[in-house]
Protein backbone atom coordinates (compact mmCIF):
# COMPACT_ATOMS: atom_id res chain seq x y z
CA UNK A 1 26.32 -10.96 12.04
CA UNK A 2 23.39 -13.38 11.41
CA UNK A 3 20.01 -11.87 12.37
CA UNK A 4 17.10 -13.98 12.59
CA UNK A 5 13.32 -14.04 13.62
CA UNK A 6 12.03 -16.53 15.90
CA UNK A 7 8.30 -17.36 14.71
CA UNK A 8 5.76 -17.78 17.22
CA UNK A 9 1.77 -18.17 16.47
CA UNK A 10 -0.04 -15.76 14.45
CA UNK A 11 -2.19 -14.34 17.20
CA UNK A 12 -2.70 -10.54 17.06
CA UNK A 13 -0.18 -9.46 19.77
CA UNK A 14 1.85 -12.17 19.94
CA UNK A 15 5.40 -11.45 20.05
CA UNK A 16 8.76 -12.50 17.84
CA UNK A 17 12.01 -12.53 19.02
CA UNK A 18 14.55 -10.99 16.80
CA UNK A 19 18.45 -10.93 17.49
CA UNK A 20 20.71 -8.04 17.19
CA UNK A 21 19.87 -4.98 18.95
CA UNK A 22 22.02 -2.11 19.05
CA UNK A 23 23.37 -3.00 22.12
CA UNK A 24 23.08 -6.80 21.85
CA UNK A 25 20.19 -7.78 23.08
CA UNK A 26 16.86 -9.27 21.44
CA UNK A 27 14.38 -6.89 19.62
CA UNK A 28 10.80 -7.97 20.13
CA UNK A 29 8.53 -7.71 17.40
CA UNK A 30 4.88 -8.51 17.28
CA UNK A 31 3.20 -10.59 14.87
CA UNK A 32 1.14 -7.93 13.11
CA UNK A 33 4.60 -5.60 13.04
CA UNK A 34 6.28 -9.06 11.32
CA UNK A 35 3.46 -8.96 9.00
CA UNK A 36 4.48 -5.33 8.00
CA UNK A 37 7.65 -6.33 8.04
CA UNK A 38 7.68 -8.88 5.40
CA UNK A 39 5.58 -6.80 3.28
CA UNK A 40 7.86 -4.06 3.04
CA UNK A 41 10.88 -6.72 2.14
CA UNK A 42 8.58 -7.93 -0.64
CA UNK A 43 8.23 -4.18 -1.77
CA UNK A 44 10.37 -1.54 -0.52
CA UNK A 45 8.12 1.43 -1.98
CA UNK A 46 4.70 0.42 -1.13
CA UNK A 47 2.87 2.95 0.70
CA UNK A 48 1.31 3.13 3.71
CA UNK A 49 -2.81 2.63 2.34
CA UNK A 50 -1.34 -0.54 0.38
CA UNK A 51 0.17 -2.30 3.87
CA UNK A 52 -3.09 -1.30 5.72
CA UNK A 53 -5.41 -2.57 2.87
CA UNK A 54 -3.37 -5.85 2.55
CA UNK A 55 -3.53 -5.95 6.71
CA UNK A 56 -7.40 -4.93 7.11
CA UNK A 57 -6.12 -2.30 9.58
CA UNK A 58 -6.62 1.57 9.41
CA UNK A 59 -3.67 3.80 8.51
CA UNK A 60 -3.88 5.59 12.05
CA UNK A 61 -3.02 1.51 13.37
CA UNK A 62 -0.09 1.03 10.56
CA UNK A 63 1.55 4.14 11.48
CA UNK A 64 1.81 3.37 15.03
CA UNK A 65 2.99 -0.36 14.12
CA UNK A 66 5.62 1.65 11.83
CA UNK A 67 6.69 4.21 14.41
CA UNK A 68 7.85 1.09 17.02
CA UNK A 69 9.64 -0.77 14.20
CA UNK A 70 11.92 2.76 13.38
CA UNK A 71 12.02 2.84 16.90
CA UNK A 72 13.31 -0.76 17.38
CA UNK A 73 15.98 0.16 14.74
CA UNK A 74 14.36 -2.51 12.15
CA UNK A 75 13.16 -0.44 9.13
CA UNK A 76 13.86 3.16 8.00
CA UNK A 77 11.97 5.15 5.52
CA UNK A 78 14.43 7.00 2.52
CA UNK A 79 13.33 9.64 0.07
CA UNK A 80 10.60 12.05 0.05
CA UNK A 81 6.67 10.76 1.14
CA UNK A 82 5.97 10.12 -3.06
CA UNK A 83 8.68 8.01 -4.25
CA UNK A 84 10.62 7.32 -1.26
CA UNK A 85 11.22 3.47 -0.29
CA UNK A 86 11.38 1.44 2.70
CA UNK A 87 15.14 0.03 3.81
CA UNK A 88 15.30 -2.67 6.21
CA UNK A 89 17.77 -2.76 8.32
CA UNK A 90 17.71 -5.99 10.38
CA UNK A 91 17.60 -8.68 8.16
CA UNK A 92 16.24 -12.18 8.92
């Protein structure tokens, strides 16, 4: 299957369409959680205070932003909390 983001603007909040959800429908992500997104297919083992430095958000914000996209079946954290890696699941 071919999975794919559709862009919108870069407004905080502003949502992105992404294509195949577990069940076959669209996954919604918001700009800031594409953000996080591409950052952790850059780097699969950067850690949480790296994302939220590069963002300019606190690490209480990140984790939440994290937290929807395991929930939304896009990313999934491997390994122990030091030296564990990021796997992305959904690719675009």
């Amino acid at each position: 299957a071919t999975f794919g983001f559709k862009t919108a603007g870069k407004e905080k909040g502003d949502a992105i369409n992404t294509t195949g959800g577990p069940k076959g429908g669209p996954k919604i992500m918001t700009s800031r959680q594409k953000d996080i997104y591409d950052l952790i297919k850059g780097d699969p083992s950067i850690s949480r205070n790296a994302m939220a430095v590069a963002l300019s958000i606190n690490v209480s914000a990140l984790r939440k932003h994290l937290d929807a996209l395991r929930a939304k079946g896009i990313i999934a954290r491997e390994g122990p909390a030091k030296g564990g890696h990021w796997e992305i699941l959904i690719n675009d």
